[in-house]
N, C-alpha and C. Protein backbone atom coordinates (compact mmCIF):
# COMPACT_ATOMS: atom_id res chain seq x y z
N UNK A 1 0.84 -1.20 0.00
CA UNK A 1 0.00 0.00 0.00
C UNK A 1 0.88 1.25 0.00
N UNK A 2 0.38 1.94 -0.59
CA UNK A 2 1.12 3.20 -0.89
C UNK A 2 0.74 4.10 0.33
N UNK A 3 1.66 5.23 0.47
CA UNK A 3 1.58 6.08 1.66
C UNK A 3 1.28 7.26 1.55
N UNK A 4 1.82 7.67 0.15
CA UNK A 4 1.54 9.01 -0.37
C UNK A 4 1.07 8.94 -2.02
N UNK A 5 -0.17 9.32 -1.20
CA UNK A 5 -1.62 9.27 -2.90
C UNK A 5 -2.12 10.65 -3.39
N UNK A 6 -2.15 10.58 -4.55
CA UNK A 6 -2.19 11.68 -4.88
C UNK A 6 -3.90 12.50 -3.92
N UNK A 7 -3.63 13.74 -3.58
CA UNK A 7 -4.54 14.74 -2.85
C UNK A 7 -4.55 16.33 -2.95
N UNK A 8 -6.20 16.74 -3.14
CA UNK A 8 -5.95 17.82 -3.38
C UNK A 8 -6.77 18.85 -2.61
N UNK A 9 -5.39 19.44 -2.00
CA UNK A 9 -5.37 20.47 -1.04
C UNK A 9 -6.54 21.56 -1.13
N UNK A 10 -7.03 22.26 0.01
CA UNK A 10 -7.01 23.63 -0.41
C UNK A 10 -8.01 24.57 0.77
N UNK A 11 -7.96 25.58 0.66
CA UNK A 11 -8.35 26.62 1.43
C UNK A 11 -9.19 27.35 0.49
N UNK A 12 -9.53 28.53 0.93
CA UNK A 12 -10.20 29.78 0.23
C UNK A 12 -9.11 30.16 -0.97
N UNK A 13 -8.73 30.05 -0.23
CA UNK A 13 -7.30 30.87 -1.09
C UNK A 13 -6.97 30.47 -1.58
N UNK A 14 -6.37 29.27 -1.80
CA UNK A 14 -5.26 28.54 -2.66
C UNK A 14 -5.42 27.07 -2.57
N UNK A 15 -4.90 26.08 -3.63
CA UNK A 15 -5.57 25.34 -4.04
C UNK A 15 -4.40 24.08 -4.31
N UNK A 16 -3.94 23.20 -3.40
CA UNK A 16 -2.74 22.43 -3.78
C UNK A 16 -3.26 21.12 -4.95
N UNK A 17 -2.48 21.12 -5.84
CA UNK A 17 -2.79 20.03 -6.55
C UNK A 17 -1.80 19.11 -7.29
N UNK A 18 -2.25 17.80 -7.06
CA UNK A 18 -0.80 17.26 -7.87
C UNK A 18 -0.14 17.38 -8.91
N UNK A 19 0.96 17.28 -8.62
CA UNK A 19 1.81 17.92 -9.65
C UNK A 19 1.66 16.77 -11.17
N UNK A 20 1.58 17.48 -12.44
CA UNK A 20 1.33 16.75 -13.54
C UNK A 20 2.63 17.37 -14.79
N UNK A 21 2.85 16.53 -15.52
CA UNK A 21 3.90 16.84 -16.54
C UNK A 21 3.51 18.45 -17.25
N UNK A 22 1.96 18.07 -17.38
CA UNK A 22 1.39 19.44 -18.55
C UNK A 22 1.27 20.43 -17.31
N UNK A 23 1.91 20.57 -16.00
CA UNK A 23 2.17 21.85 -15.49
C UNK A 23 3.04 22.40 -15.60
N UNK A 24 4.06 22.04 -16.61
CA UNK A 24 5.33 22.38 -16.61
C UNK A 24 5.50 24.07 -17.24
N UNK A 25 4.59 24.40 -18.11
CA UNK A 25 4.94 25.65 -18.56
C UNK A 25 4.35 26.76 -17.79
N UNK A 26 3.58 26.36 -17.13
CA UNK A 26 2.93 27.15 -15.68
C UNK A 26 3.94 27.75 -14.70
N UNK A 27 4.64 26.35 -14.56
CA UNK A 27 5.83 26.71 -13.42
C UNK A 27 6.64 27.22 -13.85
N UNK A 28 7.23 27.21 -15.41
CA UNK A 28 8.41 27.98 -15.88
C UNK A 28 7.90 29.86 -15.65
N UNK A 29 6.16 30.05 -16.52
CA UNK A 29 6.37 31.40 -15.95
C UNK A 29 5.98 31.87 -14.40
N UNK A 30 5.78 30.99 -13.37
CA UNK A 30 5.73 31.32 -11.89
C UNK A 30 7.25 31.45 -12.09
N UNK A 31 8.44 30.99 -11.77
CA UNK A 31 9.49 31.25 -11.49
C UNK A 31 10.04 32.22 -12.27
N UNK A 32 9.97 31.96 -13.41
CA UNK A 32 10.15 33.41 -14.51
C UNK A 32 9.65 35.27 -13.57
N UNK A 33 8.52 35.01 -12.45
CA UNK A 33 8.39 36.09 -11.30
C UNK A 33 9.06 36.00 -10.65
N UNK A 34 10.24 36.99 -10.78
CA UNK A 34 11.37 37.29 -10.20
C UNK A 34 13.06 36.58 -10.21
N UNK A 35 12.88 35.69 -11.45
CA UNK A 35 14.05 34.99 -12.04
C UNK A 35 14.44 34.08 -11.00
N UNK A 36 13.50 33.27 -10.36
CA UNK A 36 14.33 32.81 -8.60
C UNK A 36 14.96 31.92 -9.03
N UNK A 37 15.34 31.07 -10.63
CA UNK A 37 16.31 30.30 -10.32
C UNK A 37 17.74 31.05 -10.13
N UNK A 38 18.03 32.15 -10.19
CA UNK A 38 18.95 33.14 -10.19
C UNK A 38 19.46 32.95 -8.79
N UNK A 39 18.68 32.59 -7.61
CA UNK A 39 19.09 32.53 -6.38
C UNK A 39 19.66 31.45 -6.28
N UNK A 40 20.92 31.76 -6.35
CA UNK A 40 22.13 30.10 -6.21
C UNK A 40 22.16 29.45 -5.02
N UNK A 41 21.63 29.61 -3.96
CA UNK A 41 20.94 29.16 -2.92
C UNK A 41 19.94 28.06 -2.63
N UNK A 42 18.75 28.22 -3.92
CA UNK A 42 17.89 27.46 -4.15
C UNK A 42 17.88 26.38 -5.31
N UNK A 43 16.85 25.59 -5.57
CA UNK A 43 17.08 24.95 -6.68
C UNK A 43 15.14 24.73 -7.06
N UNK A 44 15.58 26.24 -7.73
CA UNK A 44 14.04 26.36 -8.36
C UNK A 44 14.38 26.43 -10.15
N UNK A 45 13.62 25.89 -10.68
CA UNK A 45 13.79 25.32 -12.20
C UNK A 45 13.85 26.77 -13.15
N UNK A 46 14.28 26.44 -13.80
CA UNK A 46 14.37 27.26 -14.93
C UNK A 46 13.63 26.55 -16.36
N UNK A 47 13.49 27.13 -17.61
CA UNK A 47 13.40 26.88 -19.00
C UNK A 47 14.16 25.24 -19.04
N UNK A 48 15.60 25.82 -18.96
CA UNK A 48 16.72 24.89 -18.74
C UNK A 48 16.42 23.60 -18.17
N UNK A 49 15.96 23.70 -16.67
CA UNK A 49 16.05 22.27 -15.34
C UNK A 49 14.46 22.04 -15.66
N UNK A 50 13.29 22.30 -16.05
CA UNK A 50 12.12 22.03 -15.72
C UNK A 50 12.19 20.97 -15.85
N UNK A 51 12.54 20.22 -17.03
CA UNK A 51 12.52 18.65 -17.31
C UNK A 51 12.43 17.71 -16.34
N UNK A 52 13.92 18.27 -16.44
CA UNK A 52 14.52 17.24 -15.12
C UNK A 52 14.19 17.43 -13.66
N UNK A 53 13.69 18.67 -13.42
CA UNK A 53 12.78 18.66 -12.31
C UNK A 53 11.51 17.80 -12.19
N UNK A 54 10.77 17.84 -12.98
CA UNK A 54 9.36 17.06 -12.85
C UNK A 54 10.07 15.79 -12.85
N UNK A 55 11.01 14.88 -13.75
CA UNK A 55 10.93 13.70 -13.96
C UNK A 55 11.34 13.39 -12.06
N UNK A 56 12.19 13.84 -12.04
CA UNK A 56 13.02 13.44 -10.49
C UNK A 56 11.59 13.75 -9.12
N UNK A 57 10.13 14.73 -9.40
CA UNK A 57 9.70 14.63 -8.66
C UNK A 57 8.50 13.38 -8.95
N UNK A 58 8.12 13.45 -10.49
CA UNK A 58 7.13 12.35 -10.69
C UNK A 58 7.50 10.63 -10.30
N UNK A 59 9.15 10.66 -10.64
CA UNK A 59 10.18 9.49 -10.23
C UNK A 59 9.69 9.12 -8.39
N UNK A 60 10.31 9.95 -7.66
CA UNK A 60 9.91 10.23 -6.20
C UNK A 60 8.62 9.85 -5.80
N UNK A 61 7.51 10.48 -6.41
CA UNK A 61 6.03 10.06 -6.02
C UNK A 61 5.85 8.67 -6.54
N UNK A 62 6.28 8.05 -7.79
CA UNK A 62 5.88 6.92 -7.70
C UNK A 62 6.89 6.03 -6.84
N UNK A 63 8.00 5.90 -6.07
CA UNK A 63 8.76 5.33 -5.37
C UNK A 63 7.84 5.67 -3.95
N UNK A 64 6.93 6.07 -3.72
CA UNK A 64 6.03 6.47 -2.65
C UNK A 64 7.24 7.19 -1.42
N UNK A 65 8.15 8.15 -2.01
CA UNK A 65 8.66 9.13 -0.63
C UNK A 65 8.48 10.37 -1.01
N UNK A 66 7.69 10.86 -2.21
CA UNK A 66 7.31 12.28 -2.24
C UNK A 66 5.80 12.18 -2.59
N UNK A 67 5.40 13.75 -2.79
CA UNK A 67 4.08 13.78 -2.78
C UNK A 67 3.87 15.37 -3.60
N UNK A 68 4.72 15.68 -4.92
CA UNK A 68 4.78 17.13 -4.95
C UNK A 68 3.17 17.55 -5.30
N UNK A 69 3.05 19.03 -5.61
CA UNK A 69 2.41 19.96 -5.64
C UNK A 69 2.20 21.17 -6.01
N UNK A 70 1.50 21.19 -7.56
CA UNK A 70 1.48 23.35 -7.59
C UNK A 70 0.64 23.77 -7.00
N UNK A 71 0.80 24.68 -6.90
CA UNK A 71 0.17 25.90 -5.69
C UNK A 71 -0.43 26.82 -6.59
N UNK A 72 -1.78 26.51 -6.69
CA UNK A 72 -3.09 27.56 -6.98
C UNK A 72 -3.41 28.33 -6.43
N UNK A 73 -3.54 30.06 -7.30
CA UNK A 73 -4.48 31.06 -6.67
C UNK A 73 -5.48 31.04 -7.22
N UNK A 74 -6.62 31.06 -6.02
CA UNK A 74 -8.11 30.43 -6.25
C UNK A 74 -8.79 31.57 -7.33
N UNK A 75 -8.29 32.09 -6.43
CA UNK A 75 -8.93 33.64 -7.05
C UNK A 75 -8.90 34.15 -8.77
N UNK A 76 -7.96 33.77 -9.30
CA UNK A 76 -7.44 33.79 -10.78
C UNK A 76 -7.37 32.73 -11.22
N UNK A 77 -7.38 31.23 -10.99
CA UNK A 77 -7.30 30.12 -11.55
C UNK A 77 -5.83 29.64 -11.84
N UNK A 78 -4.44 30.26 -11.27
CA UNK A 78 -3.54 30.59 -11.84
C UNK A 78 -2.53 29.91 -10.92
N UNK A 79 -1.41 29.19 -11.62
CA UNK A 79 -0.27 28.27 -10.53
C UNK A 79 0.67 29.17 -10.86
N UNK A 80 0.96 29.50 -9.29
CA UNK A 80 2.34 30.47 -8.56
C UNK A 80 3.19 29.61 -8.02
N UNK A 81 3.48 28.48 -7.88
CA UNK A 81 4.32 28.04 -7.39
C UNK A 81 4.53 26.43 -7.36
N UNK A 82 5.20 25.78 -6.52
CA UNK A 82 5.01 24.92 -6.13
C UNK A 82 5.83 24.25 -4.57
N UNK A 83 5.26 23.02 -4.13
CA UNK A 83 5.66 22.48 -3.07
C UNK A 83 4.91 21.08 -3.00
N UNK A 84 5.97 20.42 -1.95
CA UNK A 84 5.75 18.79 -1.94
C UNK A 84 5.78 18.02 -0.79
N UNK A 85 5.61 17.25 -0.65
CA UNK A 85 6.19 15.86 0.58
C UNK A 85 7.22 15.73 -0.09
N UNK A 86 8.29 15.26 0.71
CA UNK A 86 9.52 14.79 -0.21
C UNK A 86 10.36 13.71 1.61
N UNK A 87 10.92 12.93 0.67
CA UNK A 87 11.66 12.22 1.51
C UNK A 87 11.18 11.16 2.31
N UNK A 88 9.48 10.61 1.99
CA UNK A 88 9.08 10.18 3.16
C UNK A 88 9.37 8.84 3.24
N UNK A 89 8.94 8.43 4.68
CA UNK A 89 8.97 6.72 4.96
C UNK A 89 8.05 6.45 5.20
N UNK A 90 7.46 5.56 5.17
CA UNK A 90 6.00 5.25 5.41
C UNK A 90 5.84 4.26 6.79
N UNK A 91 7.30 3.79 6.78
CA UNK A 91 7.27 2.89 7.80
C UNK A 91 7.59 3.80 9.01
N UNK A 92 7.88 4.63 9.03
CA UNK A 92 8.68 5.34 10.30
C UNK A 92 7.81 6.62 10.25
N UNK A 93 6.32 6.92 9.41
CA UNK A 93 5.86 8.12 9.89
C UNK A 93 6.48 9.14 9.84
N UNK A 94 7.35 9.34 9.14
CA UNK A 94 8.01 10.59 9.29
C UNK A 94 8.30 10.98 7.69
N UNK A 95 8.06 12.38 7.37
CA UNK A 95 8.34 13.10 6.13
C UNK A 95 8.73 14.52 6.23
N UNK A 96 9.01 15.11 5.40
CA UNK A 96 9.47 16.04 4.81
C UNK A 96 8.95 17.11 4.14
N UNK A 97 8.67 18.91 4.60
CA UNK A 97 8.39 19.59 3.52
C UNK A 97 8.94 20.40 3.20
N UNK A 98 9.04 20.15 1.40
CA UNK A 98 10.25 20.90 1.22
C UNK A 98 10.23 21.51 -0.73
N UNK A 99 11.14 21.68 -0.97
CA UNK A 99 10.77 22.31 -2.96
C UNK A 99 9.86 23.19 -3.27
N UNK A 100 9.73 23.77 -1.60
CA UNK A 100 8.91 25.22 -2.00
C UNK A 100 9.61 26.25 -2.52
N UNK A 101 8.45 26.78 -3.43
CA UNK A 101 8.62 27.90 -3.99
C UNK A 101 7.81 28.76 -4.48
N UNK A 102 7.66 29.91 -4.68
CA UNK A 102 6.23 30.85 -5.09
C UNK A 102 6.86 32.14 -5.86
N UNK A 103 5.84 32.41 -6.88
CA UNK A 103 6.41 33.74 -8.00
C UNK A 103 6.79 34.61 -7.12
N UNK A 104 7.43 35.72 -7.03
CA UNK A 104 7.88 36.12 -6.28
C UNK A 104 6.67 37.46 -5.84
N UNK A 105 5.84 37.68 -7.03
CA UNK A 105 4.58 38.40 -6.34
C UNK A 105 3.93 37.92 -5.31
N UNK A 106 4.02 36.54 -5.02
CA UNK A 106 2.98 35.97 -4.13
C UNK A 106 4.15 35.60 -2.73
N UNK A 107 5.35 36.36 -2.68
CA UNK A 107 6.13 35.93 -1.80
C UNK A 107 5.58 36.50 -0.48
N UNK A 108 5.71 36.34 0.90
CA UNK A 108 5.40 37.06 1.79
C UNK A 108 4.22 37.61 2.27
N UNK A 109 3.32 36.85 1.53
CA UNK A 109 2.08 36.76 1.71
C UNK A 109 1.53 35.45 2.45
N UNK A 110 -0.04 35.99 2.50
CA UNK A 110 -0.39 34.87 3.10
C UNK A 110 -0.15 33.17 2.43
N UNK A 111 -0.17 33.47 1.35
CA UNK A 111 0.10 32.11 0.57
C UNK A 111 0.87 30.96 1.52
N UNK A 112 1.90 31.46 1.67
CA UNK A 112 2.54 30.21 2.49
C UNK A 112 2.51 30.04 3.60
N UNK A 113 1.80 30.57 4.57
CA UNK A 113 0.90 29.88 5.91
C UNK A 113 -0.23 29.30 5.52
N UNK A 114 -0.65 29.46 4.49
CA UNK A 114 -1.80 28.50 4.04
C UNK A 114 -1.84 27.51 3.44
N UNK A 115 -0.23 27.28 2.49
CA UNK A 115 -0.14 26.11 2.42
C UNK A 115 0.71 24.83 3.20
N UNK A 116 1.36 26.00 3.99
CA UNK A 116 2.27 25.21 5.31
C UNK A 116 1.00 24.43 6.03
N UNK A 117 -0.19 25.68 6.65
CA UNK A 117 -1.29 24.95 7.24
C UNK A 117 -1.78 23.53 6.86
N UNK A 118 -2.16 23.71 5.22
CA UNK A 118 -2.67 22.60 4.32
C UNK A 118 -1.44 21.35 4.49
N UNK A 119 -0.61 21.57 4.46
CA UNK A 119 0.70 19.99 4.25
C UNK A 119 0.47 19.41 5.40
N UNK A 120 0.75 20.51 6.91
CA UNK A 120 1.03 20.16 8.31
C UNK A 120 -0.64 19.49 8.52
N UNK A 121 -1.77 19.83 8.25
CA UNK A 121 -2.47 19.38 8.26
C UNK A 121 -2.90 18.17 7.78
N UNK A 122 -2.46 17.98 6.77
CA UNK A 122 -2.58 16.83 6.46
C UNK A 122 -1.36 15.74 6.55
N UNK A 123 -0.25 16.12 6.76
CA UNK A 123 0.66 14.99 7.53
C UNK A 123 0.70 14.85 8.92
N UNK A 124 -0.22 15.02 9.70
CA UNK A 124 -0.42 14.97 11.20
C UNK A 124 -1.81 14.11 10.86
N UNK A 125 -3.07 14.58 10.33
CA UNK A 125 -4.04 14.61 10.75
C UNK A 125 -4.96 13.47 9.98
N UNK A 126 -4.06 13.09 8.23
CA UNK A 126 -4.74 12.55 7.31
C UNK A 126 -3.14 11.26 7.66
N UNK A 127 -2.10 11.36 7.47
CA UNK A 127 -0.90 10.44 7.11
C UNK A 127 -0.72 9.64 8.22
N UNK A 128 -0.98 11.00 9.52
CA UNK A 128 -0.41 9.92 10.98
C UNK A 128 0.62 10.31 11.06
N UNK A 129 1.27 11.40 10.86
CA UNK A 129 3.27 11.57 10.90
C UNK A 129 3.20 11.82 12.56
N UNK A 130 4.62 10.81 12.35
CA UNK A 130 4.77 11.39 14.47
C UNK A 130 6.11 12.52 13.69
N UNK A 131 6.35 13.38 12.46
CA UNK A 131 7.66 14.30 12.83
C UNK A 131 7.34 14.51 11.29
N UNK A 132 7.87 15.94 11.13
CA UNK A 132 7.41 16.59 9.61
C UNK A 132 8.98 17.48 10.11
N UNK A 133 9.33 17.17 9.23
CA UNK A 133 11.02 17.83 8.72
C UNK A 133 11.21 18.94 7.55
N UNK A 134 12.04 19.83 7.82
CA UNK A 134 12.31 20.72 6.86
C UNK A 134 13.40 20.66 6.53
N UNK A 135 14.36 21.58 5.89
CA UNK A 135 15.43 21.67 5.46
C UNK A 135 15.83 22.42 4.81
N UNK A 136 16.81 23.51 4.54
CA UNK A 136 17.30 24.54 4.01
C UNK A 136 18.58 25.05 3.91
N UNK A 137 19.29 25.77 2.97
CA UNK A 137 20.46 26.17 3.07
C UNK A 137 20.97 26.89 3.98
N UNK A 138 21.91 26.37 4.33
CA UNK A 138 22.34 27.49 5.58
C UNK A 138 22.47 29.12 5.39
N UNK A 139 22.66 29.09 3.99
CA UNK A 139 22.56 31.05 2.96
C UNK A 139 21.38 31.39 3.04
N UNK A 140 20.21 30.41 2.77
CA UNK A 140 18.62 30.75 3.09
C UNK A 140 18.21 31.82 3.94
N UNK A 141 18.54 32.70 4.48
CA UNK A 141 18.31 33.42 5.69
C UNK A 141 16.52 33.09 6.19
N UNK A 142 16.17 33.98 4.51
CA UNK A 142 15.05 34.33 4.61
C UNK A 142 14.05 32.35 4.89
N UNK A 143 14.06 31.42 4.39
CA UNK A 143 13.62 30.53 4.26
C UNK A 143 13.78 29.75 5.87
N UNK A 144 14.82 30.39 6.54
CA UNK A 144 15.13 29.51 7.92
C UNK A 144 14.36 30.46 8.96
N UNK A 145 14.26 31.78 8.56
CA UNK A 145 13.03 32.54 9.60
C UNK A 145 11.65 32.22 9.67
N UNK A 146 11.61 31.84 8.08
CA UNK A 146 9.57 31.01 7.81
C UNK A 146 9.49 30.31 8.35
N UNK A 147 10.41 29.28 8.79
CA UNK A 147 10.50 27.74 8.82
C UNK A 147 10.17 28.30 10.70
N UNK A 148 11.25 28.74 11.10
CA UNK A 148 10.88 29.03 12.61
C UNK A 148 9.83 29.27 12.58
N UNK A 149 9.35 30.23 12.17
CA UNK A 149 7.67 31.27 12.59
C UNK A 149 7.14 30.30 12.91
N UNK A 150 6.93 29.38 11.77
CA UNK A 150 6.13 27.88 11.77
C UNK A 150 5.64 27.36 13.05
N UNK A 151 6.59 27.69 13.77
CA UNK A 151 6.92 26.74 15.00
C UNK A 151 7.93 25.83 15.29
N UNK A 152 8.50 25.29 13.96
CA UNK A 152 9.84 24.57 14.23
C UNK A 152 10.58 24.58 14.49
N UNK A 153 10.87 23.90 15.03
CA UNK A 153 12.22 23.90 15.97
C UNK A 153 13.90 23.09 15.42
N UNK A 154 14.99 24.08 15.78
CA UNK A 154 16.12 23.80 14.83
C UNK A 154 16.68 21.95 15.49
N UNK A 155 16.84 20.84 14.62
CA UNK A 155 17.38 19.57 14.98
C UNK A 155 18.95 20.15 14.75
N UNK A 156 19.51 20.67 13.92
CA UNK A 156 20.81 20.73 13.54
C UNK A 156 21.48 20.99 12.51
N UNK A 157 22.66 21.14 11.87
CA UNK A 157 23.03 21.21 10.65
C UNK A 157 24.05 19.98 10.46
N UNK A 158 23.70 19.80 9.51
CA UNK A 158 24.51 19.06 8.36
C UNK A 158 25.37 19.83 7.65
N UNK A 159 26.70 19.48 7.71
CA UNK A 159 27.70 20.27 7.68
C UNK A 159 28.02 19.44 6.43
N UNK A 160 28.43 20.15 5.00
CA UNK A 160 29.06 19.37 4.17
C UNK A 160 28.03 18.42 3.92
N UNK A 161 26.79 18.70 3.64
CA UNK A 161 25.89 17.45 3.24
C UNK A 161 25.63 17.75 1.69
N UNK A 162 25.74 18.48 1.00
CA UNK A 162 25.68 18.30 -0.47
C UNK A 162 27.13 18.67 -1.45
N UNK A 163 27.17 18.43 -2.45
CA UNK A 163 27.69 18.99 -3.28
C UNK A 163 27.24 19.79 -4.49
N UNK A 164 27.38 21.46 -4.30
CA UNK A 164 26.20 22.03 -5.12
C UNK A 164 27.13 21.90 -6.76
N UNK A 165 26.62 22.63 -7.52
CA UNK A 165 26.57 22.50 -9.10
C UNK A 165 27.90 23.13 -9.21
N UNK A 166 28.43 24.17 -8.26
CA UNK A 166 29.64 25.15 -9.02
C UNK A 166 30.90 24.97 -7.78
N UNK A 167 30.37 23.33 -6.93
CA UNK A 167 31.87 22.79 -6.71
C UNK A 167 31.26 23.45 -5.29
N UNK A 168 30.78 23.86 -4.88
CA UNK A 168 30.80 24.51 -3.30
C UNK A 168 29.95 23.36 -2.66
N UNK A 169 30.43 23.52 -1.26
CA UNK A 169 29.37 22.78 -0.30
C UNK A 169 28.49 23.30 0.43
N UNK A 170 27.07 22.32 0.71
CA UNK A 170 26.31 23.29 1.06
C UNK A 170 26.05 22.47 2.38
N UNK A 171 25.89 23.60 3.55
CA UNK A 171 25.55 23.32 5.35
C UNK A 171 24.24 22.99 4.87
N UNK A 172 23.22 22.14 5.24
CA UNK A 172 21.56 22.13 5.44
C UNK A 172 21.52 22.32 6.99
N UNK A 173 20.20 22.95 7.00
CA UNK A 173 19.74 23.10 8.53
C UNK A 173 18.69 22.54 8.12
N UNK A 174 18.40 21.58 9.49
CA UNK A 174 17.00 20.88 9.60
C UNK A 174 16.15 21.70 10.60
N UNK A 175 15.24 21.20 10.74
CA UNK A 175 13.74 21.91 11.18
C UNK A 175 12.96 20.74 11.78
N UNK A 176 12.28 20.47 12.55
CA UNK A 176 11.37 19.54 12.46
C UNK A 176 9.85 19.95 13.78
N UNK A 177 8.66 19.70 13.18
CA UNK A 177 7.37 19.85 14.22
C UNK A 177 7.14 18.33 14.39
N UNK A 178 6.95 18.01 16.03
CA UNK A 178 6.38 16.44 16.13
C UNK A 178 5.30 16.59 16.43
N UNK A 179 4.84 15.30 16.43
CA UNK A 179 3.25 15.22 16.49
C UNK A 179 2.71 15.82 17.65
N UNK A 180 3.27 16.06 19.02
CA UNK A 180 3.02 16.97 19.78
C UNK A 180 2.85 17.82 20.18
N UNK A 181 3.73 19.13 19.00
CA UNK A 181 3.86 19.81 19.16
C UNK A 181 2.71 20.82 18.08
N UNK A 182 2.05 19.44 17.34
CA UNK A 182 1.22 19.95 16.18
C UNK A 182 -0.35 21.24 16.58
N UNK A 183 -0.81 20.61 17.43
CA UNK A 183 -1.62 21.04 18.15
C UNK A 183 -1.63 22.62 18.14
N UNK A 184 -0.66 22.74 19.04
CA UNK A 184 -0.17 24.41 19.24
C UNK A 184 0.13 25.36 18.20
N UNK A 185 0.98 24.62 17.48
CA UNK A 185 1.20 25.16 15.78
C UNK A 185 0.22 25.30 15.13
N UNK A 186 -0.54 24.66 15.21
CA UNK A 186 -2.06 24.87 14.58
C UNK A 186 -2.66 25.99 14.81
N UNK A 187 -2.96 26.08 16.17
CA UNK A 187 -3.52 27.25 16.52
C UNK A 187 -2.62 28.61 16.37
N UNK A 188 -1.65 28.44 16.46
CA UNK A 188 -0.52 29.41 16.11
C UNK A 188 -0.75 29.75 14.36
N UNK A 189 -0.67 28.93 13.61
CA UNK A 189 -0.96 28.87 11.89
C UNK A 189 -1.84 29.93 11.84
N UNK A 190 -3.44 29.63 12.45
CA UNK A 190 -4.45 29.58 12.34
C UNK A 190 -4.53 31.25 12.58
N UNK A 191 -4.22 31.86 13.92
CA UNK A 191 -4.17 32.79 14.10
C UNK A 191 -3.56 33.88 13.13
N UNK A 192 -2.54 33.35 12.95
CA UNK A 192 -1.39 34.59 11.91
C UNK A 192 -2.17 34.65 10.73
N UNK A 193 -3.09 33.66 10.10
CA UNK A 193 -3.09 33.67 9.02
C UNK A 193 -4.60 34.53 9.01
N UNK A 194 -5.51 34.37 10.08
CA UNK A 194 -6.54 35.74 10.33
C UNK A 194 -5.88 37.08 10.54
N UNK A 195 -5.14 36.94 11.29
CA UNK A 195 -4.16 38.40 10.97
C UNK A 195 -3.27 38.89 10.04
N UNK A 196 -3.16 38.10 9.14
CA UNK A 196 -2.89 38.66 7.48
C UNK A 196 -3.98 39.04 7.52
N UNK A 197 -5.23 37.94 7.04
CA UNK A 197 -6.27 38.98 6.15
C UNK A 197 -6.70 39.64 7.07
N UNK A 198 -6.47 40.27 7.84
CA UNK A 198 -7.13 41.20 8.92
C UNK A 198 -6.77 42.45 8.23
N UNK A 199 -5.56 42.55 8.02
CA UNK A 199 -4.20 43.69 7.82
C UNK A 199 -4.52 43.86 5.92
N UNK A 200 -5.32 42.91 5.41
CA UNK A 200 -5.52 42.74 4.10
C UNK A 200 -4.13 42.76 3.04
């Protein structure tokens, strides 16, 4: 039995859905908002990587340890981004969210407490995870402050855990919320994200 089936997310707002080959030119112009494969930090697709991005995430979902996802604005019908399960075990309850990314108009908005809400929600509440993991570059600044807000809490870095494209190594910092701690985060989510649209 498989662990991670395809599901589709969503709120008022935004609308997670599985990721499909014919989303590919969607995501080239979401990232095309604001050139983010330009951020050598990240590894958000270009013209260039789209390919080989989808194959390595459609590869992943059928090996049942990912679960990717574009990210719909409800409001326009329109995919800004994307994000996934990635890494999971099925035997050990425990996964991963991570390969986020959003046009850069939709950065810093509510968008991504709503779809953090939507994942955490459903890997606690629909999967059963006793631990939901993050992960980020240690250059990330901005990506390791979201990850806190969240509620998560730092496990450590991995020192020398990759080898990036132009010969450098990259530190990851992990993140992780356990199933205990889900509860609180919730209500924590829940709140911030009425106080966006409060603030409109």
């Amino acid at each position: 039995m498989k662990w991670l089936n395809e599901e589709v997310l969503e709120t008022d707002n935004v609308k997670l859905i599985p990721l499909q080959r014919e989303h590919r030119d969607a995501l080239v112009a979401a990232a095309s908002d604001g050139n983010l494969w330009e951020l050598w930090f990240t590894s958000v697709p270009s013209e260039a990587t789209i390919d080989a991005y989808l194959n390595k995430a459609l590869a992943d979902f059928k090996n049942d340890t990912a679960l990717p996802f574009v990210v719909v604005d409800k409001r326009i019908n329109k995919i800004i981004g994307t994000t996934r399960f990635a890494n999971g075990v099925g035997e050990h309850k425990r996964v991963e969210i991570g390969y986020t990314w959003y046009a850069k108009s939709y950065q810093k908005t509510y968008v991504n407490s709503e779809c953090k809400l939507l994942l955490l929600q459903y890997a606690f509440e629909a999967l059963k995870a006793i631990a939901v993991e993050f992960r980020t570059n240690w250059y990330n600044f901005a990506s390791r402050n979201a990850i806190a807000r969240l509620g998560a809490k730092q496990d450590g870095v991995l020192r020398n855990h990759q080898l990036m494209p132009d010969g450098s190594y990259r530190d990851t910092v992990v993140f992780s919320i356990i199933e205990s701690e889900w509860k609180a985060c919730k209500t924590a989510l829940l709140y911030k994200i009425a106080q966006i649209h409060k603030r409109g």
